[in-house]
N, C-alpha and C. Protein backbone atom coordinates (compact mmCIF):
# COMPACT_ATOMS: atom_id res chain seq x y z
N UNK A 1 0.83 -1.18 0.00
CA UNK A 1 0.00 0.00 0.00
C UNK A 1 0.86 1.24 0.00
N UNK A 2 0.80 2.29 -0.81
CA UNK A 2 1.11 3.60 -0.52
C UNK A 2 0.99 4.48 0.66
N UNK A 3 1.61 5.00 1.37
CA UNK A 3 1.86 5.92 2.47
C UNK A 3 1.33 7.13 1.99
N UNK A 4 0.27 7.98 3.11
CA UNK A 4 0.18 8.60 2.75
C UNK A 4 0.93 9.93 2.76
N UNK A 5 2.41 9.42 2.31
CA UNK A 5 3.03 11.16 2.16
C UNK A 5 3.33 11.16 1.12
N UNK A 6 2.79 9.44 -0.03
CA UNK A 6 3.40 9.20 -1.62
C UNK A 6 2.77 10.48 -2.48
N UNK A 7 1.85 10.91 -2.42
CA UNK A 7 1.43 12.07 -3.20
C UNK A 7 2.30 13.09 -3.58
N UNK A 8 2.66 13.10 -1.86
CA UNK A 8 3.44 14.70 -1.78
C UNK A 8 4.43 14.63 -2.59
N UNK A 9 5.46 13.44 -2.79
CA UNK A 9 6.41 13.62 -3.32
C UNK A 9 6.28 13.28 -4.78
N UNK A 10 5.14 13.00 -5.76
CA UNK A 10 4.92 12.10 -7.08
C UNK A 10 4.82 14.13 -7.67
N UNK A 11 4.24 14.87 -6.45
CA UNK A 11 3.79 16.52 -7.71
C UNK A 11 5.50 17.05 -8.07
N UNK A 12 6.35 16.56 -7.54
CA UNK A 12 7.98 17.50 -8.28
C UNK A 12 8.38 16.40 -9.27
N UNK A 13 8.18 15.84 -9.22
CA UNK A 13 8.51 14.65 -10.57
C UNK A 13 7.39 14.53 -11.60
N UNK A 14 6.50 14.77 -11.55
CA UNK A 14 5.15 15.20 -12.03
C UNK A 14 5.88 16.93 -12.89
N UNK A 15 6.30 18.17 -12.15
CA UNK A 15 6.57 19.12 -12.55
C UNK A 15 7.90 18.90 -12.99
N UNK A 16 8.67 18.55 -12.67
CA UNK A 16 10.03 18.12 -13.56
C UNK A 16 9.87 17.90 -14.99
N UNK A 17 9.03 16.37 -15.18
CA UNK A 17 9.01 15.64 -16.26
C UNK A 17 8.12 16.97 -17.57
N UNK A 18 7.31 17.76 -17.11
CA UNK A 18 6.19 18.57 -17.42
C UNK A 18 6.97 19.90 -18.21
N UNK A 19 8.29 20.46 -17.28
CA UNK A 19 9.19 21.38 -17.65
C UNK A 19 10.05 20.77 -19.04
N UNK A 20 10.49 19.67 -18.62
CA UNK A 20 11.23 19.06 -19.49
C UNK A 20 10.61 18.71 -21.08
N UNK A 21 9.54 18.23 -20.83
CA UNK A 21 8.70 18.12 -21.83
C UNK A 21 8.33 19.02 -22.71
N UNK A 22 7.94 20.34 -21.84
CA UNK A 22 7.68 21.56 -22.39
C UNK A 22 9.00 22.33 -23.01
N UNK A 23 9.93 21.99 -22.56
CA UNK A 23 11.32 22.61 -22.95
C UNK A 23 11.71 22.02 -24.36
N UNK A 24 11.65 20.44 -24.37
CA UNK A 24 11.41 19.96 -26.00
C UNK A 24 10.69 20.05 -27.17
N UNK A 25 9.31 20.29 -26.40
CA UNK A 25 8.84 20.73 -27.53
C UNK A 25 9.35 22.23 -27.82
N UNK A 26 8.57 23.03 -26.53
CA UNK A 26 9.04 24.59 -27.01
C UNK A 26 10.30 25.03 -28.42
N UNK A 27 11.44 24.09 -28.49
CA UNK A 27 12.50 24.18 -28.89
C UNK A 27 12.66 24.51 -30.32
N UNK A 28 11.89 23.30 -30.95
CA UNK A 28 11.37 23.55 -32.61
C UNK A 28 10.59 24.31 -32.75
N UNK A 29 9.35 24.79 -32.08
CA UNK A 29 8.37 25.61 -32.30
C UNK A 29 8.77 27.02 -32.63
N UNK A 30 9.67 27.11 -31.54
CA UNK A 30 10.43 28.39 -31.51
C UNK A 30 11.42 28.88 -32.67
N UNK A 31 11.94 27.81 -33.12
CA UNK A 31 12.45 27.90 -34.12
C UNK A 31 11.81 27.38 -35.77
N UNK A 32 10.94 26.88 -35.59
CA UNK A 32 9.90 26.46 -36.81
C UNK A 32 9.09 27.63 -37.33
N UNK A 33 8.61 28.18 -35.96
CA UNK A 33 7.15 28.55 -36.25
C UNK A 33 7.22 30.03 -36.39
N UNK A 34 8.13 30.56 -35.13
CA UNK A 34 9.16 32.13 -34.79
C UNK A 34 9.72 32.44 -35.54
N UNK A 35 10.49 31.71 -36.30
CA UNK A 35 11.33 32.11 -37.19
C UNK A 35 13.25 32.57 -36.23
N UNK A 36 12.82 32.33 -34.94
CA UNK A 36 14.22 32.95 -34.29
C UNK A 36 14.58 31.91 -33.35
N UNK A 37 15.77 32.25 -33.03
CA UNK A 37 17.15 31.32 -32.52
C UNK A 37 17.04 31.48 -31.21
N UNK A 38 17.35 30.69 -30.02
CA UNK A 38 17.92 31.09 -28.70
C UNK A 38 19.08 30.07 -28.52
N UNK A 39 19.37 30.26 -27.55
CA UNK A 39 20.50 29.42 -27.25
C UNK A 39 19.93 28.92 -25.84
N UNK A 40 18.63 28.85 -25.11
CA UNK A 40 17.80 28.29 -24.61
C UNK A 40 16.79 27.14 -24.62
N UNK A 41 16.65 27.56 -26.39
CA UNK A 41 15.82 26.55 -26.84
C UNK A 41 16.23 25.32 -27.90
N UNK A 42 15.79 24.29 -27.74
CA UNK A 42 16.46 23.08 -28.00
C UNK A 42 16.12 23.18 -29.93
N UNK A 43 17.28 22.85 -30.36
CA UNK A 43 17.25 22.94 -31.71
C UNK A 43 17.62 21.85 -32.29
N UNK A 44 16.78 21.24 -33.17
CA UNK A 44 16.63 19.62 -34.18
C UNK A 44 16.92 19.68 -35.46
N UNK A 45 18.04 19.47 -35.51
CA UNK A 45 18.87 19.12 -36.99
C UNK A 45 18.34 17.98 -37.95
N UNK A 46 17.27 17.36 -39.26
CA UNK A 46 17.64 16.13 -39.45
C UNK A 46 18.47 15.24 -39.97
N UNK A 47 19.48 16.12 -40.40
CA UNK A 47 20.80 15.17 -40.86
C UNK A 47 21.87 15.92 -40.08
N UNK A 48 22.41 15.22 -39.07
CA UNK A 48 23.55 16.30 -38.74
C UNK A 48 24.88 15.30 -38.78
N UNK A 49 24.62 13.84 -38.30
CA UNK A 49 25.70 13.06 -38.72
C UNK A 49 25.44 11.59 -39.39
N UNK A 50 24.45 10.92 -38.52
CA UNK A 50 23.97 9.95 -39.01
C UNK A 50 23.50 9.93 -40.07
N UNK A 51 22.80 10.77 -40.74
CA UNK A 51 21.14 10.90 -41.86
C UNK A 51 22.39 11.22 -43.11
N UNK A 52 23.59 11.11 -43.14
CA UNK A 52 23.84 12.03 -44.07
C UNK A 52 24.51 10.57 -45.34
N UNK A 53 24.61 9.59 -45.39
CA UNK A 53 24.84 8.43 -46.13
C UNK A 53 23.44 7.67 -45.78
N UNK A 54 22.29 8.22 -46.85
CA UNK A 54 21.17 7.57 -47.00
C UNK A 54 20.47 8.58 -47.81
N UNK A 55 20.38 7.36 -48.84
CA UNK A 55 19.29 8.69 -50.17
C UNK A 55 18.05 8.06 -50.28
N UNK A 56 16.78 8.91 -50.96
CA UNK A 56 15.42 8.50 -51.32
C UNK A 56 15.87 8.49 -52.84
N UNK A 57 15.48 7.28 -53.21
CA UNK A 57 15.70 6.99 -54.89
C UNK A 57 14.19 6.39 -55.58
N UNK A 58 14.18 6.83 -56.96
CA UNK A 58 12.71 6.55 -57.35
C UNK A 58 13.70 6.31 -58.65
N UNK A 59 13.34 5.03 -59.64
CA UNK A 59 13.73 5.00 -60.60
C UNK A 59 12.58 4.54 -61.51
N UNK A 60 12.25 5.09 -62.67
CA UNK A 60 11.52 5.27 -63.91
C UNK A 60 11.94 5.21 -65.53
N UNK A 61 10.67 3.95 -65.69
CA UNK A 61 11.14 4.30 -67.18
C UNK A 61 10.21 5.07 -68.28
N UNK A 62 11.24 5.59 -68.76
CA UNK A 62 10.29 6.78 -69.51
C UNK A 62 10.16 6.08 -70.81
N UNK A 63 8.82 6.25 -71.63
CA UNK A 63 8.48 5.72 -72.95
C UNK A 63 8.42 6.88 -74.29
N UNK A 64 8.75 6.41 -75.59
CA UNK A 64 9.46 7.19 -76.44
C UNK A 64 8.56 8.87 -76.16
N UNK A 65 7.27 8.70 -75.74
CA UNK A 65 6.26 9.90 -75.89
C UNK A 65 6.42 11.09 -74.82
N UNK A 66 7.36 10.60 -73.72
CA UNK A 66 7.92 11.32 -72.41
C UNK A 66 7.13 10.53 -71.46
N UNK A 67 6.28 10.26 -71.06
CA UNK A 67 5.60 9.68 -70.08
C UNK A 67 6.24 8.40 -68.94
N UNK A 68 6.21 8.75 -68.15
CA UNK A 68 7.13 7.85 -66.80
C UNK A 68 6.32 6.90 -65.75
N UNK A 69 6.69 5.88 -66.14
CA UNK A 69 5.85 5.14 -64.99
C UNK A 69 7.28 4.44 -64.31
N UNK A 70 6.76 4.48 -62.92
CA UNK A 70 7.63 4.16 -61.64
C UNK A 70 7.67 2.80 -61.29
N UNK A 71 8.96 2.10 -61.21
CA UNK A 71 9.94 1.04 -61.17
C UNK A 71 9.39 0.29 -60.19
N UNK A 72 9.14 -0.94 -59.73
CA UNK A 72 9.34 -1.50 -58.31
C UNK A 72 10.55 -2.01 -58.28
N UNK A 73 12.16 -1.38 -57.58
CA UNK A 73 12.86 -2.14 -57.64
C UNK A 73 13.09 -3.37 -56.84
N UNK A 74 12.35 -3.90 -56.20
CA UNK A 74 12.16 -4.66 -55.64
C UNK A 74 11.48 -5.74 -55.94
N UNK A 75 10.25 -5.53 -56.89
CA UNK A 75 10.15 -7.15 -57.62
C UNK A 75 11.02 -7.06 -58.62
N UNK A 76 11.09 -6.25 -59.44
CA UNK A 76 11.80 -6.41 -60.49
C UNK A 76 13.71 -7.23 -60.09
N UNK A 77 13.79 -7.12 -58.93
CA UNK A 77 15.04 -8.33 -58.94
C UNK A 77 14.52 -9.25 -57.97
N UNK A 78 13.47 -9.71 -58.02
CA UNK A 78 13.22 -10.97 -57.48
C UNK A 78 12.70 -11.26 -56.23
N UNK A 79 12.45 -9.72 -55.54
CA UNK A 79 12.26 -9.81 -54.01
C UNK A 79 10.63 -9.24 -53.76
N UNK A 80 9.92 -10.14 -52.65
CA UNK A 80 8.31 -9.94 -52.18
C UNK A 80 8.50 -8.29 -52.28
N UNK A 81 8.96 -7.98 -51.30
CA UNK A 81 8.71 -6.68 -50.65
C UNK A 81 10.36 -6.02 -50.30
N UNK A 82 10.25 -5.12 -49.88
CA UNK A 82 11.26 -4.29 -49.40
C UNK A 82 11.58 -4.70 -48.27
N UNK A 83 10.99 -5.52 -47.18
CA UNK A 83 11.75 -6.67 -46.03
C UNK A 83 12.59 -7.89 -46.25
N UNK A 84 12.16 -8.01 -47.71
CA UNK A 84 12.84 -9.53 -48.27
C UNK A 84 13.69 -9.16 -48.86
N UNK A 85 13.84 -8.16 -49.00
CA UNK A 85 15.43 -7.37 -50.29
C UNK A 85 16.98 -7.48 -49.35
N UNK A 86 17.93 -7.44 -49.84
CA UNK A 86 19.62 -7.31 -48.92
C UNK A 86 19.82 -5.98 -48.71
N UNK A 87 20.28 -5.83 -47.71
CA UNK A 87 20.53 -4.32 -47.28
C UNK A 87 20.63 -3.36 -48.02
N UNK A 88 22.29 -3.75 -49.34
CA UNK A 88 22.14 -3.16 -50.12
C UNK A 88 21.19 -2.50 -51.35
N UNK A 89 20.26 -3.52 -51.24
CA UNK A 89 19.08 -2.86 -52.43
C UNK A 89 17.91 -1.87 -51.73
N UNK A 90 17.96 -2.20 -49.96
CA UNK A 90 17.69 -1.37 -49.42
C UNK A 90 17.85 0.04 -49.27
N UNK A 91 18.80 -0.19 -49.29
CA UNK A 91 19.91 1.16 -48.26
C UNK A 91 20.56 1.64 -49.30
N UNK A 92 20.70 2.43 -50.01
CA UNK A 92 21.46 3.40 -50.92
C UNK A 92 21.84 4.27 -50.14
N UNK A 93 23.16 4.53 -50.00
CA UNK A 93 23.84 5.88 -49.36
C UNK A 93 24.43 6.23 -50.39
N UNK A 94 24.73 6.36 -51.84
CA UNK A 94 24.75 6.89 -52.68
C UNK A 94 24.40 7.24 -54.11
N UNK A 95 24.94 8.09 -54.65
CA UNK A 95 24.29 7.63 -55.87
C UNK A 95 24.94 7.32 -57.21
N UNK A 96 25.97 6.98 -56.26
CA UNK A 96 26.42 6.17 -57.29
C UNK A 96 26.43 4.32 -57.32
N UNK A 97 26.12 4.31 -55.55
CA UNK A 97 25.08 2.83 -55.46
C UNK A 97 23.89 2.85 -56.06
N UNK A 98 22.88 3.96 -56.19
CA UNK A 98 21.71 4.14 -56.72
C UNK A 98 22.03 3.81 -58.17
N UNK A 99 23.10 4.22 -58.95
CA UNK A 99 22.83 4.20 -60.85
C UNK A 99 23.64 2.58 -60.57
N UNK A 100 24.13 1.69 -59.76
CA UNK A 100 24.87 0.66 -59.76
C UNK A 100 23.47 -0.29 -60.19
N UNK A 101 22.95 0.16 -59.59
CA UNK A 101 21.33 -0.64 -59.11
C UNK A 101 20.45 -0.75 -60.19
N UNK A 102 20.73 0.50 -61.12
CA UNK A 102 20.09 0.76 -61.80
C UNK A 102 20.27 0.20 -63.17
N UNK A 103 21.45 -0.29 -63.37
CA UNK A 103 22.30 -1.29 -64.18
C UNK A 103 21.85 -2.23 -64.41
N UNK A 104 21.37 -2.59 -62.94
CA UNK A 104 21.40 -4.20 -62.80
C UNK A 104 19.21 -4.64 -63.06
N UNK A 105 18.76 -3.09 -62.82
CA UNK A 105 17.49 -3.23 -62.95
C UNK A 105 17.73 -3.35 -65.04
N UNK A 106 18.33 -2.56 -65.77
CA UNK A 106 18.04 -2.11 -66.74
C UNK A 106 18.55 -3.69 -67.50
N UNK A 107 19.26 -4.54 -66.89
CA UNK A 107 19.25 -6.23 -67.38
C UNK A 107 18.53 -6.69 -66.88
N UNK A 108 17.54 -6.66 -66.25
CA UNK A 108 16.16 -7.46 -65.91
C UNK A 108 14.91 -6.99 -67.15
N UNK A 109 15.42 -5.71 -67.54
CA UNK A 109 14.54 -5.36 -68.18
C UNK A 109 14.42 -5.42 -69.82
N UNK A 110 13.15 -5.78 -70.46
CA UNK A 110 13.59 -6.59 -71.85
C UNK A 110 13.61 -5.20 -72.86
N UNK A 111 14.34 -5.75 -73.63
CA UNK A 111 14.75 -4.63 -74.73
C UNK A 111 15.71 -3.71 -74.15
N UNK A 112 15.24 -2.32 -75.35
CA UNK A 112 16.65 -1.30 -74.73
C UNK A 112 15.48 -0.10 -73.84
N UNK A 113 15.42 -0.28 -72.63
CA UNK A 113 14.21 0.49 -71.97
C UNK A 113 15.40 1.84 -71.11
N UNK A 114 14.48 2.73 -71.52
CA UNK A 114 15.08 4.09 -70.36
C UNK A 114 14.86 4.86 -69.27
N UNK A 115 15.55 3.78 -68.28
CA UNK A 115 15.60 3.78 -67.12
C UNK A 115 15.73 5.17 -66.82
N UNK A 116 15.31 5.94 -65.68
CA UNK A 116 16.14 7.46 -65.25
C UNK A 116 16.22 7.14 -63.70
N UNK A 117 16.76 7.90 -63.39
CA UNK A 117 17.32 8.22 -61.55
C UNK A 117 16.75 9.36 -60.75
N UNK A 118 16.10 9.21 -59.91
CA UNK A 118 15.84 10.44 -59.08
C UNK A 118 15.92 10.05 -57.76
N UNK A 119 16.83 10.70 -57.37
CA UNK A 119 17.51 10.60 -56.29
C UNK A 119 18.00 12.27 -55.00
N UNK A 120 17.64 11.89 -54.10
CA UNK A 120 18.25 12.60 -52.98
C UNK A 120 18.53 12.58 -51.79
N UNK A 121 19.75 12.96 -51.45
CA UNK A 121 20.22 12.35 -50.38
C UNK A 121 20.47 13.34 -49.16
N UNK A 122 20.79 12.36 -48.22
CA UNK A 122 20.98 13.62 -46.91
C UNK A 122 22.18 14.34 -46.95
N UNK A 123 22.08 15.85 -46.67
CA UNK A 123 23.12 16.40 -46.86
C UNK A 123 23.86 17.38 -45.12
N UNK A 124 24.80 17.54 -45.03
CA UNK A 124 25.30 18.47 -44.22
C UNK A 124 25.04 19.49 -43.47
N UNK A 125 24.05 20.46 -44.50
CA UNK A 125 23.34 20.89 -44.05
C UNK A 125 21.55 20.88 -43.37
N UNK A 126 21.35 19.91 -42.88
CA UNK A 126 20.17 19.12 -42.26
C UNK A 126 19.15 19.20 -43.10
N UNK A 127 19.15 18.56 -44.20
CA UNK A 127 18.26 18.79 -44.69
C UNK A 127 18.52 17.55 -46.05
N UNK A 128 17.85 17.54 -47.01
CA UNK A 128 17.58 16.93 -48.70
C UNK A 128 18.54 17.53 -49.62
N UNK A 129 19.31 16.63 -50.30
CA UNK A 129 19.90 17.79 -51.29
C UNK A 129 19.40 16.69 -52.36
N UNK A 130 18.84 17.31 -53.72
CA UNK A 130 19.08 17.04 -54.88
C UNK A 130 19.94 16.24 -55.47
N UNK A 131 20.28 15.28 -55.74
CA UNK A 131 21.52 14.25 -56.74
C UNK A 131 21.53 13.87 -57.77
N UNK A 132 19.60 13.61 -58.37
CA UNK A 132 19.83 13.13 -59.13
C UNK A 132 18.57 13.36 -59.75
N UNK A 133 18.34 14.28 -61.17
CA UNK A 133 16.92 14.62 -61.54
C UNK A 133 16.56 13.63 -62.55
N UNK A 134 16.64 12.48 -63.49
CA UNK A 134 16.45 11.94 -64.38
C UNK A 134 17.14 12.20 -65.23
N UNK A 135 18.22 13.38 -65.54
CA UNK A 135 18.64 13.94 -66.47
C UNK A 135 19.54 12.88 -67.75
N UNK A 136 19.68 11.30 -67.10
CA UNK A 136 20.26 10.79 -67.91
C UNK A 136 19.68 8.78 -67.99
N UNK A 137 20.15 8.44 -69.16
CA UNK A 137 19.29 7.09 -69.22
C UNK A 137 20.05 6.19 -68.33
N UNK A 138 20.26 5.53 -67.55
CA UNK A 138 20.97 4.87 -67.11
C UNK A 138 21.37 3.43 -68.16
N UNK A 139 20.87 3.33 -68.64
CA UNK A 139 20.73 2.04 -70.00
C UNK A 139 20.88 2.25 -70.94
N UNK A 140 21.51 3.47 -71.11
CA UNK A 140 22.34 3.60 -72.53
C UNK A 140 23.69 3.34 -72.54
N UNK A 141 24.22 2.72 -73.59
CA UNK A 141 25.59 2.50 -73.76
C UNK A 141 25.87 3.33 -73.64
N UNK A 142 27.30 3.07 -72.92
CA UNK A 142 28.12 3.92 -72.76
C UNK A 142 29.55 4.02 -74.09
N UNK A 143 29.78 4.83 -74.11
CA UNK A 143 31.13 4.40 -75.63
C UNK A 143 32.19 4.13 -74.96
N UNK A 144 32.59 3.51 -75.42
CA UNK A 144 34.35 3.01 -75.04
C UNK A 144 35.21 4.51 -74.70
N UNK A 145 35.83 4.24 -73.54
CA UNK A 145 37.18 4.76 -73.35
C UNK A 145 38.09 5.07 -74.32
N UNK A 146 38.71 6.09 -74.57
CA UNK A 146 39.54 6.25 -75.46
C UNK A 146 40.60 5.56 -74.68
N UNK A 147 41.91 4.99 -75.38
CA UNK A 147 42.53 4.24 -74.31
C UNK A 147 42.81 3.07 -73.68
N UNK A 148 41.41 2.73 -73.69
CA UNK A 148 41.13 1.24 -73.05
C UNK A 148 41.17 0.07 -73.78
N UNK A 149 42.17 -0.85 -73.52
CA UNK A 149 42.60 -2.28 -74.11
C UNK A 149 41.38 -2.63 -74.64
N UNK A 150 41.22 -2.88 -75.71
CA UNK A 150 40.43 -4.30 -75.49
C UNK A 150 39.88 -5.71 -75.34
N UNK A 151 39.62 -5.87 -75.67
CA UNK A 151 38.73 -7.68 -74.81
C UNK A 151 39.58 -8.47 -75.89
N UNK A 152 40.19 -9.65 -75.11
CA UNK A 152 41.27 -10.80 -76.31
C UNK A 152 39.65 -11.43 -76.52
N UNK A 153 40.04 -11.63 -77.70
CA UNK A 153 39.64 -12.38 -78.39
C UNK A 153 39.47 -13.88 -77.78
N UNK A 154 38.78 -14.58 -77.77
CA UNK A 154 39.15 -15.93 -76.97
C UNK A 154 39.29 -17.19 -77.80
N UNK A 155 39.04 -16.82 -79.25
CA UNK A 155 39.47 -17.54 -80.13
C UNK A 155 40.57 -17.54 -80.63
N UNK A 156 41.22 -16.62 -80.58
CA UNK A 156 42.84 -16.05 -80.49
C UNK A 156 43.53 -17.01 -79.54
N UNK A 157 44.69 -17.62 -79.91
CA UNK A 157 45.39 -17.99 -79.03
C UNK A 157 46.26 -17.21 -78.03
N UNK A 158 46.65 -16.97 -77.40
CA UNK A 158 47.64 -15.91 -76.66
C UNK A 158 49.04 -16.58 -77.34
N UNK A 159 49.49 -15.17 -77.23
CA UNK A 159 51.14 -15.40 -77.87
C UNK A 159 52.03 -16.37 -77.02
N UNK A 160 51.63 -16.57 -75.95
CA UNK A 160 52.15 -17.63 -75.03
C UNK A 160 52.75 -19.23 -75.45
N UNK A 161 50.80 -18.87 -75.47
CA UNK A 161 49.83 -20.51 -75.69
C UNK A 161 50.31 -21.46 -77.10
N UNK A 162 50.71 -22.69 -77.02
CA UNK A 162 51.92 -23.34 -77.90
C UNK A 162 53.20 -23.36 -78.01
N UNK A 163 53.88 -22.10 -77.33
CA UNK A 163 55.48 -21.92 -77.66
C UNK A 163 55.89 -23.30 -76.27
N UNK A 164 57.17 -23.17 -77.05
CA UNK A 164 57.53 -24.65 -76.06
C UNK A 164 57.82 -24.35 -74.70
N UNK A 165 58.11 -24.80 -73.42
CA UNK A 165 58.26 -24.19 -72.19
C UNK A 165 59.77 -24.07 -72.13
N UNK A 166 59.69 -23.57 -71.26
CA UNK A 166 61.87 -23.47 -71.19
C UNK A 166 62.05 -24.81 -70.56
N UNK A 167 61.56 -25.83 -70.25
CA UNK A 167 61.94 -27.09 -70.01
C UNK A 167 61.66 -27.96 -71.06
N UNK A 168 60.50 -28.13 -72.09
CA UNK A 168 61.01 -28.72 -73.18
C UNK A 168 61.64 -28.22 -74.32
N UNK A 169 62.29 -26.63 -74.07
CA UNK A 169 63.27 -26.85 -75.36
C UNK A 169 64.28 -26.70 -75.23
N UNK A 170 65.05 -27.23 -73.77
CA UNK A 170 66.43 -27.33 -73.51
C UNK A 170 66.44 -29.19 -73.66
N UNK A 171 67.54 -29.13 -74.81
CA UNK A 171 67.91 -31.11 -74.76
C UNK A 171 67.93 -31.61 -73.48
N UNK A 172 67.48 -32.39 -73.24
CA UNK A 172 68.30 -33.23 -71.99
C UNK A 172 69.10 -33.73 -72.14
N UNK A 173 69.79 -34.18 -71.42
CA UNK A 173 71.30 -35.03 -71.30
C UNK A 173 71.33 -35.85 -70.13
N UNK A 174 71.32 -37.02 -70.75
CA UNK A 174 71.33 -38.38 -69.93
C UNK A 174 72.80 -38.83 -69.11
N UNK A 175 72.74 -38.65 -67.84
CA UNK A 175 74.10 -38.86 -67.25
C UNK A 175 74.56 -40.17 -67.28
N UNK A 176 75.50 -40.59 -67.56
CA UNK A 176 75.48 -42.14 -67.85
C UNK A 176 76.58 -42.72 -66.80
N UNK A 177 77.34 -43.81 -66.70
CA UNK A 177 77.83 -44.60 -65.43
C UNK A 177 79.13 -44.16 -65.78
């Protein structure tokens, strides 16, 4: 059973929790709604360290007439839902994981279809930044590298492949008694 002096002491923990409460909210309001700063009132960043490697990505394919209908990337490689997917197809913290993805959607997909990217990610300054407006197909060839070797042939033998080894084209010599 409670004593009766439990009251007395439940109203400063009662007004504690009440101040405190009021002090959190007050904090954004003041700065949301006021438009002004204190150094009193509690101020909420949403990206300040954590939020800042994680983007919202929407990928679309657009048809020759402009018109865009929106991707599920998630069946489209094989997965129920967005709980059944691997982290990574989850979790994009960039975007250049985002157009990786987008690769791999645009070989699931039949023909030559044009994929786009829209993407944004958390930035530094607490907030959304912009990364990625559609501005490019993700499923278009890309042209070769100026520069870049290219692919042997695999019907080609390598210049290697046939020459004799340095052990069969030294004679042997049989040591005798």
């Amino acid at each position: 059973m409670a004593s009766p002096a439990a009251p007395a002491r439940l109203w400063p923990r009662a007004l504690a929790f009440a101040l405190l409460a009021g002090w959190m909210v007050w904090g954004p309001v003041w700065k949301q709604l006021l438009r002004r700063r204190s150094p009193a009132a509690f101020e909420w960043q949403m990206f300040s360290r954590l939020g800042k490697n994680v983007c919202s990505v929407r990928y679309v394919r657009r048809a020759p007439g402009g018109a865009e209908e929106t991707l599920d990337r998630f069946a489209l490689l094989g997965h129920a839902d967005r709980a059944a997917a691997p982290l990574d197809v989850r979790r994009l913290k960039s975007v250049d994981d985002a157009a990786a993805l987008g690769a791999k959607l645009c070989r699931k997909l039949e023909g030559r279809p044009d994929v786009r990217l829209y993407a944004r990610c958390g930035g530094g300054d607490g907030g959304w930044r912009e990364a990625a407006a559609g501005e490019t197909n993700l499923c278009a060839r890309r042209p070769k590298r100026e520069g870049a070797a290219p692919k042997p042939d695999e019907a080609t033998p390598r210049p290697d492949e046939g020459a004799p080894k340095p052990d069969d084209a030294a004679p042997k010599h049989e040591e005798g008694p």
